[in-house]
N, C-alpha and C. Protein backbone atom coordinates (compact mmCIF):
# COMPACT_ATOMS: atom_id res chain seq x y z
N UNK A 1 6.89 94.09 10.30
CA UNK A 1 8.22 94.62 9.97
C UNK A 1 8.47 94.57 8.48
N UNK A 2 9.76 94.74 7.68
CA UNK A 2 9.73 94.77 6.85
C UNK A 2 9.99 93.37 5.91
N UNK A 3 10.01 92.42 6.96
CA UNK A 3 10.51 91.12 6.52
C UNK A 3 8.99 90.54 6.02
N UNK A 4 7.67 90.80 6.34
CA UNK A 4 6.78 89.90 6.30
C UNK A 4 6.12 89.20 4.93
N UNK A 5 6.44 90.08 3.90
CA UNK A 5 6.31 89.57 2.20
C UNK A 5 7.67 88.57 1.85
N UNK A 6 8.21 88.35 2.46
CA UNK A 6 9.51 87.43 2.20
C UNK A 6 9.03 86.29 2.24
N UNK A 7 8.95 85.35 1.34
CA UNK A 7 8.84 83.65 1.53
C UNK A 7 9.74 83.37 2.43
N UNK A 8 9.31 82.56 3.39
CA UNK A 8 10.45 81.72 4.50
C UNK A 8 9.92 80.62 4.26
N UNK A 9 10.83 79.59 4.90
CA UNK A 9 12.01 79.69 4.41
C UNK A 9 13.09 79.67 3.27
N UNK A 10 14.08 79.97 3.01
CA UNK A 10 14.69 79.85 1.86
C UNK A 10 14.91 78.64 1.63
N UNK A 11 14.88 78.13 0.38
CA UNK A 11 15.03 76.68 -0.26
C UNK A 11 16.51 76.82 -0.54
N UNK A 12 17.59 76.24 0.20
CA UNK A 12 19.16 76.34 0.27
C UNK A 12 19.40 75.76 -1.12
N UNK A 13 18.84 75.05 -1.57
CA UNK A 13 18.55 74.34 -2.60
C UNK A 13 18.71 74.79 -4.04
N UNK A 14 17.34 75.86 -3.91
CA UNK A 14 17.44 76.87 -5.24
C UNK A 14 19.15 77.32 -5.36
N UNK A 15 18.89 78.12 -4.15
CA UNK A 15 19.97 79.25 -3.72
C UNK A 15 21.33 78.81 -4.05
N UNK A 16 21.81 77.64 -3.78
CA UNK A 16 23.29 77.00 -4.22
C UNK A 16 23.07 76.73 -5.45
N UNK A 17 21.85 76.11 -5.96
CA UNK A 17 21.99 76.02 -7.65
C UNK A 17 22.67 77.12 -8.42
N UNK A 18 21.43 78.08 -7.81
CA UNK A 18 21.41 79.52 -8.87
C UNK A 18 23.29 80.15 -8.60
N UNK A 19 23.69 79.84 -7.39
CA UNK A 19 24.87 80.32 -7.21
C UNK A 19 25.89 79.73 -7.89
N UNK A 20 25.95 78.28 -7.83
CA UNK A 20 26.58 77.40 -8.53
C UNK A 20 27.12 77.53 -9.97
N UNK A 21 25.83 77.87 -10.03
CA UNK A 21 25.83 78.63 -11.99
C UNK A 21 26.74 79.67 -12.03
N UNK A 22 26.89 80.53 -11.24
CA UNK A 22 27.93 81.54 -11.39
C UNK A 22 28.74 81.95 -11.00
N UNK A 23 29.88 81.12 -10.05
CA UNK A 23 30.80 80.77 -8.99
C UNK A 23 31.46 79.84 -10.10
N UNK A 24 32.93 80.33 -10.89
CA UNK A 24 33.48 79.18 -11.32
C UNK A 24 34.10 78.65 -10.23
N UNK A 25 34.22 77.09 -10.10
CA UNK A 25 34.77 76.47 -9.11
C UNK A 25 36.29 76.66 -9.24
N UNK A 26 36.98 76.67 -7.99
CA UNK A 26 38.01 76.29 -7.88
C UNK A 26 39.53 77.42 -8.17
N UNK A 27 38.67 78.71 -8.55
CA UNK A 27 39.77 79.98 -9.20
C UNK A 27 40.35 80.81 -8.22
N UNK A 28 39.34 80.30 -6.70
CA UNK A 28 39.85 81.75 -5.74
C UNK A 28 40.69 81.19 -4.98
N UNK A 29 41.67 82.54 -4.70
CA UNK A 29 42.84 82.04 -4.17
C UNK A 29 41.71 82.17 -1.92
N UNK A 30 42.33 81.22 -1.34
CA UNK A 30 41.47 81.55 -0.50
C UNK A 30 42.45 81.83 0.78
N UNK A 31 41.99 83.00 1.50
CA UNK A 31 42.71 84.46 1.95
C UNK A 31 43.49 83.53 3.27
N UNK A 32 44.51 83.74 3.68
CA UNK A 32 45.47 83.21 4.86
C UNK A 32 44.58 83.94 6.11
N UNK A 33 44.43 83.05 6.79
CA UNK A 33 43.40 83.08 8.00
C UNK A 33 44.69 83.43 9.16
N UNK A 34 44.71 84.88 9.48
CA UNK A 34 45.27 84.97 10.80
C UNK A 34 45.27 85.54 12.29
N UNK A 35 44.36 83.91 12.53
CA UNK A 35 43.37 84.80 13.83
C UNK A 35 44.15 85.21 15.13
N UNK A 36 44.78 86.32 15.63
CA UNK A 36 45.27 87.20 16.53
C UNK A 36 44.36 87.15 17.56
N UNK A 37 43.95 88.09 18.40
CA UNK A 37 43.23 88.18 19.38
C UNK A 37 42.06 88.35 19.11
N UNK A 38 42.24 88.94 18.00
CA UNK A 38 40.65 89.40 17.44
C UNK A 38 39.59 87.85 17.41
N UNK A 39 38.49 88.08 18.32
CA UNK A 39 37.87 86.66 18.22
C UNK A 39 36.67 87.67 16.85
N UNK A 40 35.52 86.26 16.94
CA UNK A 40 34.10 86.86 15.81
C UNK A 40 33.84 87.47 16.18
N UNK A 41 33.44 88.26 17.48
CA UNK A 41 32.39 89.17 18.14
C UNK A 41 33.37 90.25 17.59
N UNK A 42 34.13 90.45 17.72
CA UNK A 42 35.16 91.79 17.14
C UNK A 42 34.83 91.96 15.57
N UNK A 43 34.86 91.19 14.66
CA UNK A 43 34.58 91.49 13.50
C UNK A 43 33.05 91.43 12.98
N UNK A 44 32.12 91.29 14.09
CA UNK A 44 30.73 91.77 13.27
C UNK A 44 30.83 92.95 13.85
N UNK A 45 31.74 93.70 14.00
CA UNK A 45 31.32 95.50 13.92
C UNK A 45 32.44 95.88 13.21
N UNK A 46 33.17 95.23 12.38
CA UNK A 46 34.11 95.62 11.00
C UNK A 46 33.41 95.22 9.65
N UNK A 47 33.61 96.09 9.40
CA UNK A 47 32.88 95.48 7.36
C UNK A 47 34.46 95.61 6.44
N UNK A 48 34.11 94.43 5.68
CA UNK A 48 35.43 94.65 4.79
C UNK A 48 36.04 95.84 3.82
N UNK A 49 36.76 95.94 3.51
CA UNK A 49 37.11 97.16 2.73
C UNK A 49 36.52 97.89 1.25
N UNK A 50 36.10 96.61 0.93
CA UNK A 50 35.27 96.96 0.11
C UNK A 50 34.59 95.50 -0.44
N UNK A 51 33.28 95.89 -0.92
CA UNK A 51 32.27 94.51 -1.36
C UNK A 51 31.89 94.74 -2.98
N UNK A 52 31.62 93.99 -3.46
CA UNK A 52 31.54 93.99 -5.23
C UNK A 52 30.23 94.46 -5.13
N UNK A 53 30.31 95.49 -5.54
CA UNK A 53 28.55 95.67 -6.16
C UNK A 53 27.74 96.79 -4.87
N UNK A 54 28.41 96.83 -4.04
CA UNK A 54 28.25 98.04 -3.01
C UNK A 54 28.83 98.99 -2.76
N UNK A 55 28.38 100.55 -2.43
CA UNK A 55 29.29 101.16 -2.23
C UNK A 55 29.23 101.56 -0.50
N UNK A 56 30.36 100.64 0.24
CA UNK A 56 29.86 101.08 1.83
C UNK A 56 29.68 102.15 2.15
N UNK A 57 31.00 102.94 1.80
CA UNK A 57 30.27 104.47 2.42
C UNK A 57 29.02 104.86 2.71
N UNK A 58 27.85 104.91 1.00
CA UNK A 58 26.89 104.98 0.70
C UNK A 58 25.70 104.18 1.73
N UNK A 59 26.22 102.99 1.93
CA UNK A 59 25.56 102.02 2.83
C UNK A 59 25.29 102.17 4.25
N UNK A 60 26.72 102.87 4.35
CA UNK A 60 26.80 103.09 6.09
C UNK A 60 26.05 104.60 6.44
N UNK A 61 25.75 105.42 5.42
CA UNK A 61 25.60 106.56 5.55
C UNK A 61 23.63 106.03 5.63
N UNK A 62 23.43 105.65 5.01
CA UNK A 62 22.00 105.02 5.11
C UNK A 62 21.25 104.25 6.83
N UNK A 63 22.51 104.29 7.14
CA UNK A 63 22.34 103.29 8.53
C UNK A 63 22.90 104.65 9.30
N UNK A 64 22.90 105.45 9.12
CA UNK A 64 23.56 106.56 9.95
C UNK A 64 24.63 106.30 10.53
N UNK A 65 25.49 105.70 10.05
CA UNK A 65 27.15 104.91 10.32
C UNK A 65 27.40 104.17 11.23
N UNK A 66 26.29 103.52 10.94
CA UNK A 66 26.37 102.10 12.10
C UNK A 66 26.67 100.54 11.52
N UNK A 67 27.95 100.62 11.79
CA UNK A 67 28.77 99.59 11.01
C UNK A 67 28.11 97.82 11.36
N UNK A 68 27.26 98.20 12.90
CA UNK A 68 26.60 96.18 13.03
C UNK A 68 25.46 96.93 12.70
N UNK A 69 24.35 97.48 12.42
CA UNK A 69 23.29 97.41 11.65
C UNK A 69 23.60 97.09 10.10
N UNK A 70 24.79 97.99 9.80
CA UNK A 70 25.01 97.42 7.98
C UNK A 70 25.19 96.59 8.03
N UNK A 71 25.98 96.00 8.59
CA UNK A 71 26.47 94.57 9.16
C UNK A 71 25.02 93.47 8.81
N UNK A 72 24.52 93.77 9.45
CA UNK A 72 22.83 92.56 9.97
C UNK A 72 22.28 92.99 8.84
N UNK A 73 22.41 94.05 7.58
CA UNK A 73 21.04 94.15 6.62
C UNK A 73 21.70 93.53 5.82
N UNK A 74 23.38 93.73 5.93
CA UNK A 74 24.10 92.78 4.44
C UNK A 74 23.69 91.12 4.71
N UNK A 75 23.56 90.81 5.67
CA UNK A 75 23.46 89.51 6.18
C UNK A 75 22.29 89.16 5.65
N UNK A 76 20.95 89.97 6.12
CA UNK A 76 19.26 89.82 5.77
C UNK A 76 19.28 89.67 4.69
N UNK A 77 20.12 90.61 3.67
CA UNK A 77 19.94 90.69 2.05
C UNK A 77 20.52 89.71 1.79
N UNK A 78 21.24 89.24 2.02
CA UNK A 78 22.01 87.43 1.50
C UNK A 78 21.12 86.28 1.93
N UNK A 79 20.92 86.16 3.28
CA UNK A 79 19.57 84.78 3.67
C UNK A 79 17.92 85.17 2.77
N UNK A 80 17.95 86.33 3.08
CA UNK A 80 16.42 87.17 2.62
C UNK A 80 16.18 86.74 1.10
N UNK A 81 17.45 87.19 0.27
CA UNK A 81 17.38 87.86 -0.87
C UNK A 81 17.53 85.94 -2.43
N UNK A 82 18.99 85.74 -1.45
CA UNK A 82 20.07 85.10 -2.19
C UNK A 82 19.25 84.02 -2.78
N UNK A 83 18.08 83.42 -2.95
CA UNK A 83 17.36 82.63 -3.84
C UNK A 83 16.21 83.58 -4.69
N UNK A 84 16.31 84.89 -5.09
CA UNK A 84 14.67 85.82 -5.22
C UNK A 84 15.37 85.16 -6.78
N UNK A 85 16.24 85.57 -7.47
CA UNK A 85 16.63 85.28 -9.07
C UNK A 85 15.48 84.03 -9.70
N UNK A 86 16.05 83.26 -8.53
CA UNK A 86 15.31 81.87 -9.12
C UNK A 86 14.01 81.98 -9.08
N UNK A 87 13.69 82.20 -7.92
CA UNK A 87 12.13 82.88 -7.44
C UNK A 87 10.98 83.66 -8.33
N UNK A 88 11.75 84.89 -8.89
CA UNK A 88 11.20 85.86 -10.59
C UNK A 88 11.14 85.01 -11.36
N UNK A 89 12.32 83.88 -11.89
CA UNK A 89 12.07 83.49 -12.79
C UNK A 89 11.04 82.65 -12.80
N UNK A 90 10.83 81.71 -12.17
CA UNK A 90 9.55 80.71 -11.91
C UNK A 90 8.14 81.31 -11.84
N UNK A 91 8.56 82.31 -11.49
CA UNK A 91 7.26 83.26 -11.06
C UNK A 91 6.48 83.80 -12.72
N UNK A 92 7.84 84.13 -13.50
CA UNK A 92 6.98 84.61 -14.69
C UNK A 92 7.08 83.67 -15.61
N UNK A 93 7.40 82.63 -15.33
CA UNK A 93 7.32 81.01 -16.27
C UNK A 93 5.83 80.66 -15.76
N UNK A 94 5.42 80.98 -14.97
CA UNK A 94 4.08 80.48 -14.32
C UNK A 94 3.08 81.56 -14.42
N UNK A 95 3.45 82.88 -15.24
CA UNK A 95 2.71 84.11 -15.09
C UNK A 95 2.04 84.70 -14.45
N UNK A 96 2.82 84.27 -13.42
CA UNK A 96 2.46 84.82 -11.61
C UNK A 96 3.47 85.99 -11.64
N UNK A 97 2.66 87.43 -12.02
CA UNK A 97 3.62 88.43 -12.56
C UNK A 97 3.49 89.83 -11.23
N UNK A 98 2.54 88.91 -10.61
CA UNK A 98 2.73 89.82 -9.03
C UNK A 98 3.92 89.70 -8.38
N UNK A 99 4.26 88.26 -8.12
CA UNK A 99 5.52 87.68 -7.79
C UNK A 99 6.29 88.42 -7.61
N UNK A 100 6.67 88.58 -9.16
CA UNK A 100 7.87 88.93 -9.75
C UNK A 100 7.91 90.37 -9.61
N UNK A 101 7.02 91.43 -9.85
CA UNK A 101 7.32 92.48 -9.54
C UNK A 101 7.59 92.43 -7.83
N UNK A 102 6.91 92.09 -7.27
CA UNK A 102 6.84 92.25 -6.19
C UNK A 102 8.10 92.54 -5.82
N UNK A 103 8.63 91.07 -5.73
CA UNK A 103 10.39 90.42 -5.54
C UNK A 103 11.66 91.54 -6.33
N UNK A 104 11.09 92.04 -7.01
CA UNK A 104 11.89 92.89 -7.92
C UNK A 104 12.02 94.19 -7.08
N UNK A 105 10.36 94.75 -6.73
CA UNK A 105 10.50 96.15 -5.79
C UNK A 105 11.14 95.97 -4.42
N UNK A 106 11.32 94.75 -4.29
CA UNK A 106 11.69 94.37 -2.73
C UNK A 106 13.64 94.52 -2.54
N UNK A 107 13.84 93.84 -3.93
CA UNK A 107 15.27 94.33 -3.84
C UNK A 107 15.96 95.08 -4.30
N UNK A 108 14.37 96.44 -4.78
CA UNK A 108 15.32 97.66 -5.66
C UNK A 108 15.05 98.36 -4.20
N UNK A 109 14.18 98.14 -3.11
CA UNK A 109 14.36 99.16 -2.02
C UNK A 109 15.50 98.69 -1.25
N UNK A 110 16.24 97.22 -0.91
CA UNK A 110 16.99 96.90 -0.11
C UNK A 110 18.54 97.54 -0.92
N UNK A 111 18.48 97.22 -2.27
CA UNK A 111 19.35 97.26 -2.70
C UNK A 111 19.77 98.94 -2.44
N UNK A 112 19.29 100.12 -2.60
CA UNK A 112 19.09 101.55 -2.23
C UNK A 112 19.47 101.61 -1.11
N UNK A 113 19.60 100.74 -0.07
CA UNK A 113 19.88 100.85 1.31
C UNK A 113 20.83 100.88 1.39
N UNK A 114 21.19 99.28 1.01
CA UNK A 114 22.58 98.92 1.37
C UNK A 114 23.96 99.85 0.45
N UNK A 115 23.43 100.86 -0.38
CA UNK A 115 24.17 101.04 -1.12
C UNK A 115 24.40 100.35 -2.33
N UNK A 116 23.88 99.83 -3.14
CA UNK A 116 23.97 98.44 -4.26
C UNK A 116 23.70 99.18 -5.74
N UNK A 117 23.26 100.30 -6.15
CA UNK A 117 23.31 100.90 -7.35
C UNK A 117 22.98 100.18 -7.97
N UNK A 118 23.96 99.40 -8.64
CA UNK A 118 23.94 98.86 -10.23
C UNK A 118 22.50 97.98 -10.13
N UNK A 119 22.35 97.01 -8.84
CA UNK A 119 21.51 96.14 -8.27
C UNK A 119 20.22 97.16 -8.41
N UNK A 120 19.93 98.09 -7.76
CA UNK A 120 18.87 98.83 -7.60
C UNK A 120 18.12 99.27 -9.04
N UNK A 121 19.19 99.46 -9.78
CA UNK A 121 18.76 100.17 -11.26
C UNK A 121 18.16 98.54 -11.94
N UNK A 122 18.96 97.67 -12.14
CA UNK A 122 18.44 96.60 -12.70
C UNK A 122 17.26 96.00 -12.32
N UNK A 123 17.12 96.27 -10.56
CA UNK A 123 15.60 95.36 -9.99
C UNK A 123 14.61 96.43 -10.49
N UNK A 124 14.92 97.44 -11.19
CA UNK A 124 13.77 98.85 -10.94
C UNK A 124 13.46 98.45 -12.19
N UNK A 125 14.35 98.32 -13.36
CA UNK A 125 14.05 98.11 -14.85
C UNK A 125 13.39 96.81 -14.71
N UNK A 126 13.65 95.77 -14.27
CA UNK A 126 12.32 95.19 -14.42
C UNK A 126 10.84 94.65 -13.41
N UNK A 127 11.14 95.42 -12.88
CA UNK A 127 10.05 95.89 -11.77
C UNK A 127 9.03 97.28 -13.05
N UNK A 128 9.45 97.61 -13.66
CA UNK A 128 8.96 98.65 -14.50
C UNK A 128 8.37 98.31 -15.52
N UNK A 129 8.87 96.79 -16.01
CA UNK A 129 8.76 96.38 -17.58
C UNK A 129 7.27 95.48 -16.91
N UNK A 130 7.80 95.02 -15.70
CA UNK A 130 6.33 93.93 -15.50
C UNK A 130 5.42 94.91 -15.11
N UNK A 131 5.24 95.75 -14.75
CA UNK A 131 4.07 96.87 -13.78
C UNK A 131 3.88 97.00 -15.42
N UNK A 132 4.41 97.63 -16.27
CA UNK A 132 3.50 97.98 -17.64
C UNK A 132 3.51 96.91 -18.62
N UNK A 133 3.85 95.34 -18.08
CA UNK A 133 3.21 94.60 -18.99
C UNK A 133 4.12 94.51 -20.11
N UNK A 134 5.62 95.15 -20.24
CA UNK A 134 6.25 94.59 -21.25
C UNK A 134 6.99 93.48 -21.20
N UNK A 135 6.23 92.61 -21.48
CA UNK A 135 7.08 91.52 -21.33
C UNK A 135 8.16 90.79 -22.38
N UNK A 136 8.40 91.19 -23.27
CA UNK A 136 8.58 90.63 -24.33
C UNK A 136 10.67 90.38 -23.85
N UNK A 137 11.33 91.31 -23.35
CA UNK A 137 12.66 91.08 -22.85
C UNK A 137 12.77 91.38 -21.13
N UNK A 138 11.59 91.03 -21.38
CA UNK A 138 11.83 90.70 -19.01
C UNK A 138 12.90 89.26 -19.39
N UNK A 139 12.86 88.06 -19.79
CA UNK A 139 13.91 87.51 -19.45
C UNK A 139 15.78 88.18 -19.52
N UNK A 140 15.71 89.04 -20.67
CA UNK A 140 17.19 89.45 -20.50
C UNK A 140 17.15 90.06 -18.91
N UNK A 141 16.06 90.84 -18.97
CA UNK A 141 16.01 91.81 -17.67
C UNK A 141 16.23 91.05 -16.47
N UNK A 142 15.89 89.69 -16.18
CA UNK A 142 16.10 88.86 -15.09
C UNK A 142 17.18 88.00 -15.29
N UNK A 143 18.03 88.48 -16.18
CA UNK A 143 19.46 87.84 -17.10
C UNK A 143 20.58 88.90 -16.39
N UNK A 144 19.97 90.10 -16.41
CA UNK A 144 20.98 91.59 -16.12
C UNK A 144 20.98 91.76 -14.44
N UNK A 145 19.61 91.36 -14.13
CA UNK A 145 19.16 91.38 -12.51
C UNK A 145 20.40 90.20 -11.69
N UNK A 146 20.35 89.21 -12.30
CA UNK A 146 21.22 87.62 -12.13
C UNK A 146 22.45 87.88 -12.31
N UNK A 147 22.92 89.05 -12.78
CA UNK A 147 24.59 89.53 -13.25
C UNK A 147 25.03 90.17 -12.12
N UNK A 148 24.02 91.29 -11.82
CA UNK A 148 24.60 92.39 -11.35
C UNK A 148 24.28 91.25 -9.64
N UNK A 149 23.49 90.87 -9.11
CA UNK A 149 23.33 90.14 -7.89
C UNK A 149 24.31 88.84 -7.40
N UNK A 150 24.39 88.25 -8.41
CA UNK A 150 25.56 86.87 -8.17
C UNK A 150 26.96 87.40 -7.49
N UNK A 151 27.54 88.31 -8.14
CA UNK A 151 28.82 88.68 -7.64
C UNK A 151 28.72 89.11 -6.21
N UNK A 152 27.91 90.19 -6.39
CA UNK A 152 27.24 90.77 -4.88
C UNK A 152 27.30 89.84 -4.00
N UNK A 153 26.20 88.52 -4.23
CA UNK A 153 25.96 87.49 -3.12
C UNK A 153 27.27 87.04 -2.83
N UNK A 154 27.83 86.45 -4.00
CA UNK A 154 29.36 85.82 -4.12
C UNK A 154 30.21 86.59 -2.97
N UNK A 155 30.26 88.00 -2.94
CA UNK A 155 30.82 88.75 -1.91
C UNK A 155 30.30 88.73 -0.82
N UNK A 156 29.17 88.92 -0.08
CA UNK A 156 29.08 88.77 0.79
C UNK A 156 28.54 87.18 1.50
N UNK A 157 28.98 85.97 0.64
CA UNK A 157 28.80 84.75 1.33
C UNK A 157 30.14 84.61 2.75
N UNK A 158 30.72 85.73 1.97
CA UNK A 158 32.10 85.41 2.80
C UNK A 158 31.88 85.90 4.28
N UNK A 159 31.15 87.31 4.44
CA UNK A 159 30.31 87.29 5.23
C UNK A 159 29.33 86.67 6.02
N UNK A 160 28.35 86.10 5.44
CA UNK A 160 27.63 84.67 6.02
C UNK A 160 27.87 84.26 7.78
N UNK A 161 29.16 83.78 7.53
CA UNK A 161 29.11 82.73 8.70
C UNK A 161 29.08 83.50 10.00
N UNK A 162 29.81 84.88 9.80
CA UNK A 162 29.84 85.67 10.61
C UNK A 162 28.81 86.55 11.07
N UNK A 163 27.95 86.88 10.02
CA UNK A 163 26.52 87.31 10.34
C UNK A 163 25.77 86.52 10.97
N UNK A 164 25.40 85.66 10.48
CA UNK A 164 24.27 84.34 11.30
C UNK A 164 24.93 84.85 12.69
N UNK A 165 26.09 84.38 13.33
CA UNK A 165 26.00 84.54 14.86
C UNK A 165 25.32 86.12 14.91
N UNK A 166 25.85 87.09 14.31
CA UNK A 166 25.03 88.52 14.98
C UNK A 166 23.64 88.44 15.09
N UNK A 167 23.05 88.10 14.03
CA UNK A 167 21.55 88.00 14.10
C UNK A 167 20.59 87.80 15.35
């Protein structure tokens, strides 16, 4: 399938670090919970109104408007994805530069899926710079990759708890 180049499991470890770094603590106002009839099984076939760094429409139109498949790939791309930052970087500190492209082409095709643009253009630029060996500002490039992805993840952690049960 398409999961099988993915390191498993994720090191929760990395993943809260790298997030940590870019999550100021303590600023979000956090949303009034008002659970009606609607139980979880009702809202893994709702997606929120809108996600930072995605464009759903775009996303759902990719899934042929199937709101629990977008559902389950936003989920995959957060468990799948949400430690790769840390992952590139170690990878080309160790000049293990397969890695890193690799990890890079992996989330300029997911990112294209889900709808993610800004994400897609940044994993492609340096997915491009390592395939020809320029290395000389791959770190900004995994600086710009770490910008445009944090918020993203940041958005759909909120998602998270509710995905895991769909899965």
């Amino acid at each position: 399938g398409m999961n099988d180049h993915i390191a498993k499991p994720i090191n929760p470890g990395i993943l809260f670090t790298t997030l940590l770094k870019w999550i100021e603590p303590g600023q979000r106002e956090l949303p009034a919970v008002t659970e009606t009839s609607s139980s979880a099984e009702d809202k893994i076939d709702t997606l929120p109104d809108q996600l930072f760094g995605i464009d759903i429409n775009e996303g759902l139109q990719r899934v042929g408007g199937n709101p629990k498949l977008f559902r389950k790939l936003l989920g995959e791309f957060y468990i799948d994805h949400g430690g790769d930052i840390g992952v590139i970087h170690n990878a080309l500190e160790q000049g293990d530069n397969d890695t890193a492209q690799r990890l890079a082409h992996t989330i300029k095709g997911v990112a294209a899926t889900i709808g993610a643009s800004a994400l897609n253009i940044t994993a492609n630029d340096l997915e491009s710079a390592i395939k020809q060996g320029k290395l000389d500002n791959v770190t900004e490039l995994v600086e710009q990759l770490s910008q445009a992805m944090s918020p993203l993840l940041e958005g759909l952690s909120a998602l998270a708890p509710i995905i895991e049960k769909a899965v």
